[in-house]
N, C-alpha and C. Protein backbone atom coordinates (compact mmCIF):
# COMPACT_ATOMS: atom_id res chain seq x y z
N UNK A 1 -36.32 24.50 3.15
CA UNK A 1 -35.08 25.25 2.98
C UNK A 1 -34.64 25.20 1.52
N UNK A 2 -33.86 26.20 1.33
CA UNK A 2 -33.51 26.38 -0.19
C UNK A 2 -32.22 25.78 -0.68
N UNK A 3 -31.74 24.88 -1.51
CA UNK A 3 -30.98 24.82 -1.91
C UNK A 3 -30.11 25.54 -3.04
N UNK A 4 -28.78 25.66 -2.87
CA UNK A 4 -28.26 26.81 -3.83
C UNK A 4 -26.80 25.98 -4.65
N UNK A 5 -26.64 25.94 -6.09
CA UNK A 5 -25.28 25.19 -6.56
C UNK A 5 -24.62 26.73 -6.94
N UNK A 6 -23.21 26.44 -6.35
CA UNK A 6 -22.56 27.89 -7.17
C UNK A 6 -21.15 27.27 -7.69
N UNK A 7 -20.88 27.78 -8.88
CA UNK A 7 -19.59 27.60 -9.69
C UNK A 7 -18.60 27.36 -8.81
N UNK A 8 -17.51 26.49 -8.54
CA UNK A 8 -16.40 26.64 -8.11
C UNK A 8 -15.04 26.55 -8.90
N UNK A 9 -13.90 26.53 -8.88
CA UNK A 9 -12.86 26.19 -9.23
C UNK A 9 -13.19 24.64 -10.00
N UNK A 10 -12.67 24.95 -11.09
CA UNK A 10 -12.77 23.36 -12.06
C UNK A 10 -13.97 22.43 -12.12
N UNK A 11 -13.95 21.53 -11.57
CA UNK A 11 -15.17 20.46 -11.90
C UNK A 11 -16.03 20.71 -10.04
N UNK A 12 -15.94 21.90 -9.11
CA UNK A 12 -16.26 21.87 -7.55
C UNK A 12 -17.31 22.95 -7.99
N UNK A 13 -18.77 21.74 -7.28
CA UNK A 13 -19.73 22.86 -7.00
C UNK A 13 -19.43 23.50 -5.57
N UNK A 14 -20.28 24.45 -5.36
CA UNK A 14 -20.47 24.52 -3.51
C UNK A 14 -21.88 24.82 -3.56
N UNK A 15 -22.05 23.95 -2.80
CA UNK A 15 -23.61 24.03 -2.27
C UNK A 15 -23.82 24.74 -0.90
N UNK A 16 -25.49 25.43 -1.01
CA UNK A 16 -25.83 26.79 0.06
C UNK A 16 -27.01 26.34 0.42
N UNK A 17 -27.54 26.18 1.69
CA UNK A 17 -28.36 25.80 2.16
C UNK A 17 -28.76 27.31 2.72
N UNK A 18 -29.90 27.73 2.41
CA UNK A 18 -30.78 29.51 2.75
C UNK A 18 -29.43 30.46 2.81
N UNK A 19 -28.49 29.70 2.16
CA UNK A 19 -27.78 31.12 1.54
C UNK A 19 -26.17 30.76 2.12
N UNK A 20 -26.39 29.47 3.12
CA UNK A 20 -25.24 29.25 3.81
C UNK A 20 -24.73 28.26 3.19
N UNK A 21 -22.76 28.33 3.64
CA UNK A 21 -22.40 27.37 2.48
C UNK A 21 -22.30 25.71 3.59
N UNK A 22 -22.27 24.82 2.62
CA UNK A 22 -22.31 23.43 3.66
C UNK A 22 -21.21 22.58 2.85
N UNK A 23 -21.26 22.41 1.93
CA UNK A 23 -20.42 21.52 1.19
C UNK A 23 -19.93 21.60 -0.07
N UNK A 24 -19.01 20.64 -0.70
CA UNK A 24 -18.63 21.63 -2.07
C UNK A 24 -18.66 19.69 -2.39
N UNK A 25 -19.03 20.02 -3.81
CA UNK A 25 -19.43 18.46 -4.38
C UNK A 25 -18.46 18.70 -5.67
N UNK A 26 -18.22 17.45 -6.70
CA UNK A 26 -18.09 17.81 -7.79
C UNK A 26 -19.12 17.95 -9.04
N UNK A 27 -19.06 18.68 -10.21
CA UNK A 27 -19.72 18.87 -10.96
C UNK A 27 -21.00 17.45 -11.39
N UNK A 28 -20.12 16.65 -11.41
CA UNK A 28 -20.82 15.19 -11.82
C UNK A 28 -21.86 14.82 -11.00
N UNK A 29 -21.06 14.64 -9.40
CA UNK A 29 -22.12 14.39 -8.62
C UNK A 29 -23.55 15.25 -9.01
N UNK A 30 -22.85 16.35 -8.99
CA UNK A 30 -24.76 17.50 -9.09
C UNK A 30 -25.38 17.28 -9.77
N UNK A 31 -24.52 16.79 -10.80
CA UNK A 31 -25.01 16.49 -12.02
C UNK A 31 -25.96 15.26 -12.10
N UNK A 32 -26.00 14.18 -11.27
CA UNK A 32 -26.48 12.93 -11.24
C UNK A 32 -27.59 12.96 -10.13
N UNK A 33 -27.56 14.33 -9.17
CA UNK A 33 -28.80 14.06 -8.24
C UNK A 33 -30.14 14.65 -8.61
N UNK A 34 -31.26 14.24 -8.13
CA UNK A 34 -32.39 14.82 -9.13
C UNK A 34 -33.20 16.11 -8.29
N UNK A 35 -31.99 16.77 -7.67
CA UNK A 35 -32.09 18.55 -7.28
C UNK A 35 -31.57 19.20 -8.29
N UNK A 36 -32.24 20.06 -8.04
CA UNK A 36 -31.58 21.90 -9.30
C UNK A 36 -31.49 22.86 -7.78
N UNK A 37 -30.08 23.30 -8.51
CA UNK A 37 -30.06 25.03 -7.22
C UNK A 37 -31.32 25.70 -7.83
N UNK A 38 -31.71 26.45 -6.49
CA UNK A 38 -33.33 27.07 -6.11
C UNK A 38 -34.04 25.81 -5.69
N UNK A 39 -34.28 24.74 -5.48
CA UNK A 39 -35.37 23.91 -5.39
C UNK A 39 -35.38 23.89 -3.63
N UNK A 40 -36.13 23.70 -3.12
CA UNK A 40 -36.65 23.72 -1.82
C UNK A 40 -36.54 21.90 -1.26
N UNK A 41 -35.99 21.83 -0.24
CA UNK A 41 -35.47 20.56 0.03
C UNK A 41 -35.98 20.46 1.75
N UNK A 42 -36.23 19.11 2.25
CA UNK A 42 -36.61 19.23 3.65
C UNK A 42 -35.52 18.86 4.54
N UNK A 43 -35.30 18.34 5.39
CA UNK A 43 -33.66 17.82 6.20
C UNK A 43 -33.44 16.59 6.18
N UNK A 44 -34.86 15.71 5.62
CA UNK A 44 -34.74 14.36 5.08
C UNK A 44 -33.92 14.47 4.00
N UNK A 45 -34.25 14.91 3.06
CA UNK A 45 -33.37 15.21 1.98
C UNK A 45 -31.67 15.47 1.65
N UNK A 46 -31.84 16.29 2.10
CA UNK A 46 -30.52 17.21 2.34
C UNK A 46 -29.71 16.17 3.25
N UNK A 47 -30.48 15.70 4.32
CA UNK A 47 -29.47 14.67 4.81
C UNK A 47 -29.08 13.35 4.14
N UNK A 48 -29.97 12.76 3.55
CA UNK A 48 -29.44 11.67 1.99
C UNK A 48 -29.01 12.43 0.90
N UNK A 49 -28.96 13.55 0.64
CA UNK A 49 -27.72 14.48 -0.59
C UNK A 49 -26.25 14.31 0.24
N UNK A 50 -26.10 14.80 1.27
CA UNK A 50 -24.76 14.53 2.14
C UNK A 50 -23.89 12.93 1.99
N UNK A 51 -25.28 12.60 2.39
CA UNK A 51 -24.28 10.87 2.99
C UNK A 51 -24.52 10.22 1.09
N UNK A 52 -25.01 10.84 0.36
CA UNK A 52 -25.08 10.63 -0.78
C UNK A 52 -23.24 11.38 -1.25
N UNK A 53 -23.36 12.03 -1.43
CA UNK A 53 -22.04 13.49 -1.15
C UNK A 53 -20.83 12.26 -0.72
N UNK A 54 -21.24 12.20 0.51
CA UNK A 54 -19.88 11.44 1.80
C UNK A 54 -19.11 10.11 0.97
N UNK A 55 -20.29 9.44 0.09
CA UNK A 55 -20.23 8.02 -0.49
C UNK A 55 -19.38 8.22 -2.07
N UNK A 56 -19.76 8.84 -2.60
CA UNK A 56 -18.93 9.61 -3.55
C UNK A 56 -17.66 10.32 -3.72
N UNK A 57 -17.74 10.67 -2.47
CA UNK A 57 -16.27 11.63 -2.11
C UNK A 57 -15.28 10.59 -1.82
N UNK A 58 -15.28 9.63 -1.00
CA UNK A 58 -14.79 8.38 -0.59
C UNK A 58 -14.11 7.70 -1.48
N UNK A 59 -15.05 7.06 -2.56
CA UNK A 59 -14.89 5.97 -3.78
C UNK A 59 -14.17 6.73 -4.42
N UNK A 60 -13.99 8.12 -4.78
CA UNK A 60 -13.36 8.89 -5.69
C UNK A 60 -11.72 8.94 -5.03
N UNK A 61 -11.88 9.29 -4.04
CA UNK A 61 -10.34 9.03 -2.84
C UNK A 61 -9.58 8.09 -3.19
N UNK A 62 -10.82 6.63 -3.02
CA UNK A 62 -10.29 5.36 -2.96
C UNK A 62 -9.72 5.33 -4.21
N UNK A 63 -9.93 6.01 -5.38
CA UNK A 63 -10.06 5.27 -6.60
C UNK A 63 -8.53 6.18 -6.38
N UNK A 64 -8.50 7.72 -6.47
CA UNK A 64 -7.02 8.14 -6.32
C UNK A 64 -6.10 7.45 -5.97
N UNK A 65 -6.33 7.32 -4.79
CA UNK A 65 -4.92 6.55 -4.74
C UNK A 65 -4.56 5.25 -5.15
N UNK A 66 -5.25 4.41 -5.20
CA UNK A 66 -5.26 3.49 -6.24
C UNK A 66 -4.37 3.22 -7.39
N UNK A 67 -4.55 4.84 -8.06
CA UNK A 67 -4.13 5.16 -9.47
C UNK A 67 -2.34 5.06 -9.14
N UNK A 68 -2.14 5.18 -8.04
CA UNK A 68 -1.20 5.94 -8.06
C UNK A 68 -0.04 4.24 -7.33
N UNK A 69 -0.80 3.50 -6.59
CA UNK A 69 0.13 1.98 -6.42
C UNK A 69 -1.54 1.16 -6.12
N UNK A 70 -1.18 -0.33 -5.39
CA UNK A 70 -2.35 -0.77 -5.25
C UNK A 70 -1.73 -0.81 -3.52
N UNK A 71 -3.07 -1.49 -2.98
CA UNK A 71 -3.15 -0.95 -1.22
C UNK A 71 -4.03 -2.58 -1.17
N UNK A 72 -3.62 -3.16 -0.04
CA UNK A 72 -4.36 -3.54 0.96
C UNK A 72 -5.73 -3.06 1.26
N UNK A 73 -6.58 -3.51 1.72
CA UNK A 73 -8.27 -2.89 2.04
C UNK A 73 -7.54 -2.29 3.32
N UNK A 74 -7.49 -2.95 4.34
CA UNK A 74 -6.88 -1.91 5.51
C UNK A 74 -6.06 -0.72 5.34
N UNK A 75 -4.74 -0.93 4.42
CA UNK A 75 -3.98 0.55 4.08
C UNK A 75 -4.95 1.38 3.21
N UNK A 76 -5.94 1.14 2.39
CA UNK A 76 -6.58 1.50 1.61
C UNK A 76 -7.03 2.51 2.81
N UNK A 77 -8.09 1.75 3.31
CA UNK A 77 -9.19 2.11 4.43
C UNK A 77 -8.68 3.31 5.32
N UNK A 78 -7.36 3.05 5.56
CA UNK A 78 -7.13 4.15 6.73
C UNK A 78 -6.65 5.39 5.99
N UNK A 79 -6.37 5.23 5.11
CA UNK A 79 -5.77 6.72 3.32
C UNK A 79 -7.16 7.53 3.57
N UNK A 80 -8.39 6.17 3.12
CA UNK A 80 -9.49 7.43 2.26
C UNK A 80 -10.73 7.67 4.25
N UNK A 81 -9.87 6.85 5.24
CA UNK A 81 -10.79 7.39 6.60
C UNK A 81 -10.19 9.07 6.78
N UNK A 82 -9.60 9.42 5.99
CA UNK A 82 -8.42 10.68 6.83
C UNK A 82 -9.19 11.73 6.27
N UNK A 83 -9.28 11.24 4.80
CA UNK A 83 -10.03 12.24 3.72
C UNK A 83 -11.65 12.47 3.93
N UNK A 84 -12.06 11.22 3.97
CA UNK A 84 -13.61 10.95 4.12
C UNK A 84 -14.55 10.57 5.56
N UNK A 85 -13.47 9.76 6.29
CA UNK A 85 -14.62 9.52 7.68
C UNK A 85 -14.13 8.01 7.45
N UNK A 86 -13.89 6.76 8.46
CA UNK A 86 -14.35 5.84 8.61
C UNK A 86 -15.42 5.11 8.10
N UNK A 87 -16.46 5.65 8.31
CA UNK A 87 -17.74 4.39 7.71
C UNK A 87 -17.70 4.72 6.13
N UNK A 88 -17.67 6.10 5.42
CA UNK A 88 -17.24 5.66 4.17
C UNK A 88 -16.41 5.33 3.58
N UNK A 89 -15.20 5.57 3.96
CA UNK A 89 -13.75 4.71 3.56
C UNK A 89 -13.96 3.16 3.57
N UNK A 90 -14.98 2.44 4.77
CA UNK A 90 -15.59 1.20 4.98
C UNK A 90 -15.86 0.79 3.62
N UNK A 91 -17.26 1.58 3.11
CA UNK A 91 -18.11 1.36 2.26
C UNK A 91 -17.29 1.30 0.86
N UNK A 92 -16.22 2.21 0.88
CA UNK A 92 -16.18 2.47 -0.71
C UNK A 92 -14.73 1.48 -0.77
N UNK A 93 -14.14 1.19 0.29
CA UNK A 93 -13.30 0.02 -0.29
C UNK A 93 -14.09 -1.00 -0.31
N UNK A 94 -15.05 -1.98 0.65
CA UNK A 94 -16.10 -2.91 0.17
C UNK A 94 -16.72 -2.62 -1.25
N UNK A 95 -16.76 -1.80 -1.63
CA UNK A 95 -17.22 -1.60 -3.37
C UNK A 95 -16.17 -2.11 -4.08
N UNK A 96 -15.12 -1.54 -4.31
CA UNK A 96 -14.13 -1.75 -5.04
C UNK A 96 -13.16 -3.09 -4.43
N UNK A 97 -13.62 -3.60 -3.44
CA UNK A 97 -13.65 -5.08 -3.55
C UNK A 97 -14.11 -6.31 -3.68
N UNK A 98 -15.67 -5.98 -4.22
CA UNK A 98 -16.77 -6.25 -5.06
C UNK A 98 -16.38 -6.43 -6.64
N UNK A 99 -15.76 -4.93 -6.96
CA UNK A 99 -15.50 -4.89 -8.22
C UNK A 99 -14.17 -5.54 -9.23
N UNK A 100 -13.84 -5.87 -7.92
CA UNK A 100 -12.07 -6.39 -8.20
C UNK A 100 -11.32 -5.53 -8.23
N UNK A 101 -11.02 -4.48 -7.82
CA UNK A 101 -10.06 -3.67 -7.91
C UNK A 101 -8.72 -3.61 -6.60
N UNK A 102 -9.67 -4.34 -5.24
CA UNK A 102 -8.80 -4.14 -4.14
C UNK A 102 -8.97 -5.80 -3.58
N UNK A 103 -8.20 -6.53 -3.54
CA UNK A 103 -7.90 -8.27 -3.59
C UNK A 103 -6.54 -8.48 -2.44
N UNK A 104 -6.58 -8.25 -1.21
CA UNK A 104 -5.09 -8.84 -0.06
C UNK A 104 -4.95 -9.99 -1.14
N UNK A 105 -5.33 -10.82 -1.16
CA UNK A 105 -4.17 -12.34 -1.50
C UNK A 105 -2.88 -11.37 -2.96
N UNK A 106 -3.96 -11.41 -3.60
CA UNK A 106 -3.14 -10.92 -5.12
C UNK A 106 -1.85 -9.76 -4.86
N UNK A 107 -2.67 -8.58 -3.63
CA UNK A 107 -1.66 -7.40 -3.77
C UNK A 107 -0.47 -7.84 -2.43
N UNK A 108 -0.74 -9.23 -1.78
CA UNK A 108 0.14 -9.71 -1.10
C UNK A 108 1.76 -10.27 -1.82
N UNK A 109 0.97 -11.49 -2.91
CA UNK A 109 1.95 -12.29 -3.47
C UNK A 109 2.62 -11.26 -4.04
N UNK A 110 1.71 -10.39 -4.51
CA UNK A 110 2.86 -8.96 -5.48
C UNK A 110 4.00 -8.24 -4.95
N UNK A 111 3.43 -7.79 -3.87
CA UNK A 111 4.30 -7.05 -3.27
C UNK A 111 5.02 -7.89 -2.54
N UNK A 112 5.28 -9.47 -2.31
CA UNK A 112 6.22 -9.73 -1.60
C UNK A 112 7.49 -10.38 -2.96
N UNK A 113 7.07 -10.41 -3.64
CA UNK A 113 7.87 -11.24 -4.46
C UNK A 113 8.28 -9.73 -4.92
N UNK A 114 8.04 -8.59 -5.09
CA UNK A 114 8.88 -7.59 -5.44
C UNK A 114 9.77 -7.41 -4.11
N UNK A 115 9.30 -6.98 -3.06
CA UNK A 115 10.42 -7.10 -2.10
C UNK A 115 11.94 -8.25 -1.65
N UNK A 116 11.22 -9.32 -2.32
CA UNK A 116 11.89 -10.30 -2.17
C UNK A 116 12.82 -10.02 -3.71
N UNK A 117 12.62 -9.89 -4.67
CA UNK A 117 13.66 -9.93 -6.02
C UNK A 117 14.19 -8.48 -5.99
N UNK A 118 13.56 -7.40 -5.70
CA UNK A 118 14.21 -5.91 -5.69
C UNK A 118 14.85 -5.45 -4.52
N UNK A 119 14.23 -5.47 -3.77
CA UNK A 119 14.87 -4.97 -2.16
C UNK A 119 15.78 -5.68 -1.33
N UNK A 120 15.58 -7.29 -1.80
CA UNK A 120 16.73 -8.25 -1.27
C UNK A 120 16.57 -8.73 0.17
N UNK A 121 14.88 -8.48 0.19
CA UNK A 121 14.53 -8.93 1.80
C UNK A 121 14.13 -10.25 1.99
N UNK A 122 14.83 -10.98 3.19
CA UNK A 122 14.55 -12.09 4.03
C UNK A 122 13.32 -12.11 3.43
N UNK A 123 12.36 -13.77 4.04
CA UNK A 123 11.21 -13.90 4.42
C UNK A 123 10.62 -13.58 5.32
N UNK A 124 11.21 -13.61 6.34
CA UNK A 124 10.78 -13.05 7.69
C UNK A 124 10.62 -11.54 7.54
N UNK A 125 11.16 -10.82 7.35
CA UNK A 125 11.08 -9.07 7.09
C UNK A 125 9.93 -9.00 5.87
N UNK A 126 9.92 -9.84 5.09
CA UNK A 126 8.73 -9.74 4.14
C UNK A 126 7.38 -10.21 4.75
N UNK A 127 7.38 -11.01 5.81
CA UNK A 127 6.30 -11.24 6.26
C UNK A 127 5.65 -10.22 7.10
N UNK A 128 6.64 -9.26 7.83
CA UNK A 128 6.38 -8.28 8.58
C UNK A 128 5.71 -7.22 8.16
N UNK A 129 6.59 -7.15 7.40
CA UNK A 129 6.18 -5.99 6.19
C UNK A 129 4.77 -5.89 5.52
N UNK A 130 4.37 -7.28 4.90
CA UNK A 130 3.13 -7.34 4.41
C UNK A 130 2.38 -7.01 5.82
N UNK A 131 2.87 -7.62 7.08
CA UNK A 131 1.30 -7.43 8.29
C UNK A 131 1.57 -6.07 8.69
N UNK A 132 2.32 -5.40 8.13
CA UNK A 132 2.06 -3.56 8.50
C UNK A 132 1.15 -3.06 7.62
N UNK A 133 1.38 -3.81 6.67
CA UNK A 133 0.71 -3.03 5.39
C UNK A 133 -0.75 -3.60 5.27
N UNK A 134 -1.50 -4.14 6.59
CA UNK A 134 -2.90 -4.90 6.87
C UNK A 134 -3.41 -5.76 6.39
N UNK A 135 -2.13 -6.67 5.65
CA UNK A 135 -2.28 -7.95 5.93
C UNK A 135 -2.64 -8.85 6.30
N UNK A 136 -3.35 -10.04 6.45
CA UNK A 136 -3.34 -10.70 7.68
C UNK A 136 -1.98 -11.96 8.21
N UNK A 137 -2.12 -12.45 8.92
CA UNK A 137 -1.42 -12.80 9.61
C UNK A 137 -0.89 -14.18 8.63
N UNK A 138 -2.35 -14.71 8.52
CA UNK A 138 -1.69 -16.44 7.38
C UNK A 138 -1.36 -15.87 6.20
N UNK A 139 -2.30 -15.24 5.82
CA UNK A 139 -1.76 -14.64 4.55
C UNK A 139 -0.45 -14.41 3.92
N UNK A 140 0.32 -12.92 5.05
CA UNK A 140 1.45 -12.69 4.99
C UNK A 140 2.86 -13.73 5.10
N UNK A 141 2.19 -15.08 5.96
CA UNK A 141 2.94 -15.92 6.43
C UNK A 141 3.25 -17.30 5.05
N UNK A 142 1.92 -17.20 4.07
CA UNK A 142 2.15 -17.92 3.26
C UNK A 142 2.64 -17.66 2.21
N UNK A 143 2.21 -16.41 1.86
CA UNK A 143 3.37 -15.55 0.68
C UNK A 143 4.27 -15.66 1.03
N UNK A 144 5.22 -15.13 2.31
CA UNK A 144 6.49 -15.39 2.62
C UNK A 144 7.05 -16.65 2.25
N UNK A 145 6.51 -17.84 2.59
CA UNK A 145 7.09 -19.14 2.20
C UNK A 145 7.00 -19.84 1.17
N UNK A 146 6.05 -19.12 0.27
CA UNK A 146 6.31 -19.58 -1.05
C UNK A 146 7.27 -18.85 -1.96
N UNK A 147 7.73 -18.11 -1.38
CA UNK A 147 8.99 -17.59 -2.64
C UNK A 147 10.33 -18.51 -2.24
N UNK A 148 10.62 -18.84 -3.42
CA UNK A 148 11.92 -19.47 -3.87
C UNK A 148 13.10 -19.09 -3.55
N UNK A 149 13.98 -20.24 -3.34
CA UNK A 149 15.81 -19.92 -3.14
C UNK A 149 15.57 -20.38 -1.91
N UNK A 150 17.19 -20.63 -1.67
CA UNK A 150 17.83 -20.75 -0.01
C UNK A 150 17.97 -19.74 0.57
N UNK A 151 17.87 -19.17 1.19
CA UNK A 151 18.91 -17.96 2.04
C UNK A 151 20.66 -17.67 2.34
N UNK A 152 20.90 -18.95 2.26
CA UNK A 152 22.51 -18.69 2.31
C UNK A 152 22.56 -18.37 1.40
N UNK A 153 22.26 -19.00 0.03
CA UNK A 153 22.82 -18.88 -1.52
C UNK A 153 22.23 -17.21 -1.53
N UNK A 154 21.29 -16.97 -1.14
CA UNK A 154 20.45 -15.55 -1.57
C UNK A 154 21.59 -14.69 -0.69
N UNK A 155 21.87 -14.94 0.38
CA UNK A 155 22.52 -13.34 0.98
C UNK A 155 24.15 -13.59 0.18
N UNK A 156 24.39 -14.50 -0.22
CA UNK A 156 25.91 -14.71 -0.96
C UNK A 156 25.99 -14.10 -2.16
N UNK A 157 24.07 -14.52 -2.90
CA UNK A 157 24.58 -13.42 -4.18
C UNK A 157 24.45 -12.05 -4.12
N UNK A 158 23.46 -11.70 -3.28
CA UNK A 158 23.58 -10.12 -2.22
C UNK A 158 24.69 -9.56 -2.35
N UNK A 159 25.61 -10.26 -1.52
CA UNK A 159 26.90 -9.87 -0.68
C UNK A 159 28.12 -9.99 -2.46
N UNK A 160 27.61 -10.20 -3.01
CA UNK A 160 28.55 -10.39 -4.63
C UNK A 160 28.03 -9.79 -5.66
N UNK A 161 26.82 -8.94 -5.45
CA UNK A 161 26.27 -8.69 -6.27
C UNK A 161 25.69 -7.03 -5.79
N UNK A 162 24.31 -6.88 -5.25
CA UNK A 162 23.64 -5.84 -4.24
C UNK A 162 24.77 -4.71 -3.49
N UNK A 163 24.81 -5.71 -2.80
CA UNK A 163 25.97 -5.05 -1.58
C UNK A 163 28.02 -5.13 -1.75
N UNK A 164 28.25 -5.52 -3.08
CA UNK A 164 29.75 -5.77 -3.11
C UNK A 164 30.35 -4.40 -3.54
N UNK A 165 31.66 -4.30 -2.33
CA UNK A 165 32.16 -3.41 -2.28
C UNK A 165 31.31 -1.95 -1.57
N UNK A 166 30.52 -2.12 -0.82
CA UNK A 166 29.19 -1.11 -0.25
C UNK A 166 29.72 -1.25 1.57
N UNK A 167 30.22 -2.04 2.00
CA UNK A 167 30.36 -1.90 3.12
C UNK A 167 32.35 -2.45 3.22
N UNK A 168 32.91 -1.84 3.83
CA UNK A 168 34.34 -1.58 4.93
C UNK A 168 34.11 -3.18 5.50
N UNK A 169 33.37 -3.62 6.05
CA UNK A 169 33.70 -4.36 7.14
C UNK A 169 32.78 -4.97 7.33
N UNK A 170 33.02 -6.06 8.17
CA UNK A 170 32.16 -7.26 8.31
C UNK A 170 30.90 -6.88 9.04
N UNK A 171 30.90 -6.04 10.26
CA UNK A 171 29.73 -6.26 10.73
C UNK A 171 28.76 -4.95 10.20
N UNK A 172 28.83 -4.09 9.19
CA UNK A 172 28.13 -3.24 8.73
C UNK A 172 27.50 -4.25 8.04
N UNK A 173 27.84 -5.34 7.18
CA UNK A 173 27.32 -6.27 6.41
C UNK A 173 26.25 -7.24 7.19
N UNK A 174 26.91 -7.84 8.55
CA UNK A 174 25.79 -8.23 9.25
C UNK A 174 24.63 -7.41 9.46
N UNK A 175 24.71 -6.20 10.21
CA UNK A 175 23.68 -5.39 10.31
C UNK A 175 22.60 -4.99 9.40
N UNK A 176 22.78 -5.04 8.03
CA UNK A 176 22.14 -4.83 6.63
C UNK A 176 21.71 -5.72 6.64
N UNK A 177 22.15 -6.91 6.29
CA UNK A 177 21.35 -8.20 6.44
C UNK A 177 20.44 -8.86 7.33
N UNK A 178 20.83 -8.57 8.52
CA UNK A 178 19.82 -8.53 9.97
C UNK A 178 18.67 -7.92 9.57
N UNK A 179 18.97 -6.71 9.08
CA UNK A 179 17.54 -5.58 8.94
C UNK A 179 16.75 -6.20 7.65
N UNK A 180 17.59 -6.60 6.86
CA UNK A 180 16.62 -7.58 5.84
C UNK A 180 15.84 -8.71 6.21
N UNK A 181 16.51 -9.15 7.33
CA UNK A 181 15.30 -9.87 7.57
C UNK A 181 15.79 -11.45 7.66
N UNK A 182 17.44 -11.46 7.38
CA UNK A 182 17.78 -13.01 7.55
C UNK A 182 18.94 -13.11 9.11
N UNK A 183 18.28 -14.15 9.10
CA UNK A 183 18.89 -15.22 10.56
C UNK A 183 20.38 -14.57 10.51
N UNK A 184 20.84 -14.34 11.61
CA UNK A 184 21.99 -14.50 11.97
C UNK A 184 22.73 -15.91 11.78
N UNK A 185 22.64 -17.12 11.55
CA UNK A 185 23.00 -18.29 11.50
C UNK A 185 23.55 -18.48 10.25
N UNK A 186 22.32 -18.17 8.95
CA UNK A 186 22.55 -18.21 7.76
C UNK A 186 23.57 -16.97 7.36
N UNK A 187 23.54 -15.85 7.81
CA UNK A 187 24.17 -14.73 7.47
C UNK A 187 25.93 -15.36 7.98
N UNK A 188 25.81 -16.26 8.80
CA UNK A 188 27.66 -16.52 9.35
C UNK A 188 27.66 -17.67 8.30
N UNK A 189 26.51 -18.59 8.03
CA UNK A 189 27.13 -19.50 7.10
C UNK A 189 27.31 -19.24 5.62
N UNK A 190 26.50 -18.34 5.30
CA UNK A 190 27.17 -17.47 4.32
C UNK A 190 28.35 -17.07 3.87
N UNK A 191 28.83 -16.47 4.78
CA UNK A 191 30.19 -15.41 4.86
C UNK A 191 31.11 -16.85 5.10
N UNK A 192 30.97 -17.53 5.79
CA UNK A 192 31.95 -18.79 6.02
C UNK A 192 31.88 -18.82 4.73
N UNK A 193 31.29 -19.62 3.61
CA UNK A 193 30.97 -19.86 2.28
C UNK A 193 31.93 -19.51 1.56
N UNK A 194 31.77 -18.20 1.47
CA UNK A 194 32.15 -17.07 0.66
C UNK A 194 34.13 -17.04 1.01
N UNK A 195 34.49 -17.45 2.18
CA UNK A 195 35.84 -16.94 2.38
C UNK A 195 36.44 -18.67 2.08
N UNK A 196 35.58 -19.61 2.64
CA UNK A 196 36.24 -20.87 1.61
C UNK A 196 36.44 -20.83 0.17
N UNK A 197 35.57 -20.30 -0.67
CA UNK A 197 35.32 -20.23 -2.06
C UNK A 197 36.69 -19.16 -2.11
N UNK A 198 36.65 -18.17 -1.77
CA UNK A 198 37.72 -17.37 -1.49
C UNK A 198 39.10 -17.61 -1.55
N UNK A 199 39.19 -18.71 -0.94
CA UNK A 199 40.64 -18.88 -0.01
C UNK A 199 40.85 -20.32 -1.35
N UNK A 200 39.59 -21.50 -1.68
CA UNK A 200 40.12 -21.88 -3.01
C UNK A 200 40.49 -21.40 -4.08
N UNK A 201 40.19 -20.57 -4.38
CA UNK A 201 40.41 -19.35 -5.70
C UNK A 201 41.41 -19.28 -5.30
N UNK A 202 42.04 -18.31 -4.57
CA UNK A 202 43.37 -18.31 -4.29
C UNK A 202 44.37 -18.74 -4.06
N UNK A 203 44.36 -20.06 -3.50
CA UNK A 203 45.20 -21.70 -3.48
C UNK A 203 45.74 -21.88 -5.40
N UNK A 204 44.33 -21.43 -6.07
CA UNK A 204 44.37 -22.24 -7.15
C UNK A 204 45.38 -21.29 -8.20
N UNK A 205 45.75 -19.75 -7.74
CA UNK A 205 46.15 -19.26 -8.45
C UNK A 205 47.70 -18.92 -7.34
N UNK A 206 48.27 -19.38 -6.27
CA UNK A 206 49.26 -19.41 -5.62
C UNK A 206 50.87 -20.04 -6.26
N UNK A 207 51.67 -19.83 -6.42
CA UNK A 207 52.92 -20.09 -6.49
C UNK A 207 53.22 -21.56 -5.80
């Protein structure tokens, strides 16, 4: 059977198998396989140009989005399965976690210690969070407990800082904080805290 490369839009070949179209590659790839359009190819062939094709298309995915934040191998994996297929989304994040580019421990501690200093989330909600994001289970559980501070002191400077003057009333404030991810226990001994400190301040400046 005949193989055929025809010009596409920007750096996209499309390839024609006896005249029919099958796939569209980029320029590079064509560029790197050792076919020319016109050359006569058997279905051995043509079927290692594809899964040759499939493996390329993948790593190039993987590498997109990449560019754009870093991922978990699992969040990775299920991005470039949508684009590419499962077994190469497999393959081409196992590459690029070969190469160092895709590391759970590293893009764990990262992203929890940003959630934890920017977003103002519990440990517990940070631990969750990392096992959505395909995590594993100790993993997520040990990042969580190595970040620093108390929790009372943390939702107090929240509640004086983040959130002051943002909520009417007391239990909109519980509820925010709940969803962050801290204890109801700490969230009342908090607020207790806060209205002693309160109520001294105000003793101290009383008649």
């Amino acid at each position: 059977m005949k193989i055929t490369a025809q010009q596409g839009r920007g750096q996209k070949i499309h390839i024609l198998v006896d005249g029919e179209y099958r796939l569209t590659v980029t320029r590079d790839f064509w560029a790197s396989q050792n076919i020319r359009s016109g050359d006569e190819i058997d279905d051995a062939e043509f079927a290692a140009f594809c899964e040759a094709a499939g493996s390329c298309r993948a790593f190039n995915a993987a590498v997109d989005i990449l560019s754009r934040r870093d991922h978990s191998s699992k969040e990775l994996q299920r991005k470039v399965a949508r684009r590419s297929g499962a077994e190469f989304a497999r393959e081409a994040v196992e590459r690029l976690e070969e190469m160092g580019y895709v590391n759970d421990e590293r893009y764990a501690h990262t992203l929890a210690q940003e959630l934890y200093e920017r977003r103002g989330m519990g440990k517990k909600r940070i631990e969750q969070e990392l096992r959505q994001r395909g995590i594993s289970r100790e993993t997520a559980s040990e990042c969580a407990e190595e970040l620093d501070g108390d929790d009372v002191e943390r939702i107090k400077n929240l509640l004086e800082t983040k959130f002051a003057g943002k909520f009417s009333d007391e239990k909109g404030r519980r509820r925010t904080l709940t969803r962050l991810g801290y204890g109801y226990s700490d969230i009342r001994s908090a607020m207790r805290a806060m209205d002693e400190e309160y109520k001294d301040t105000d003793d101290q400046f009383s008649c």
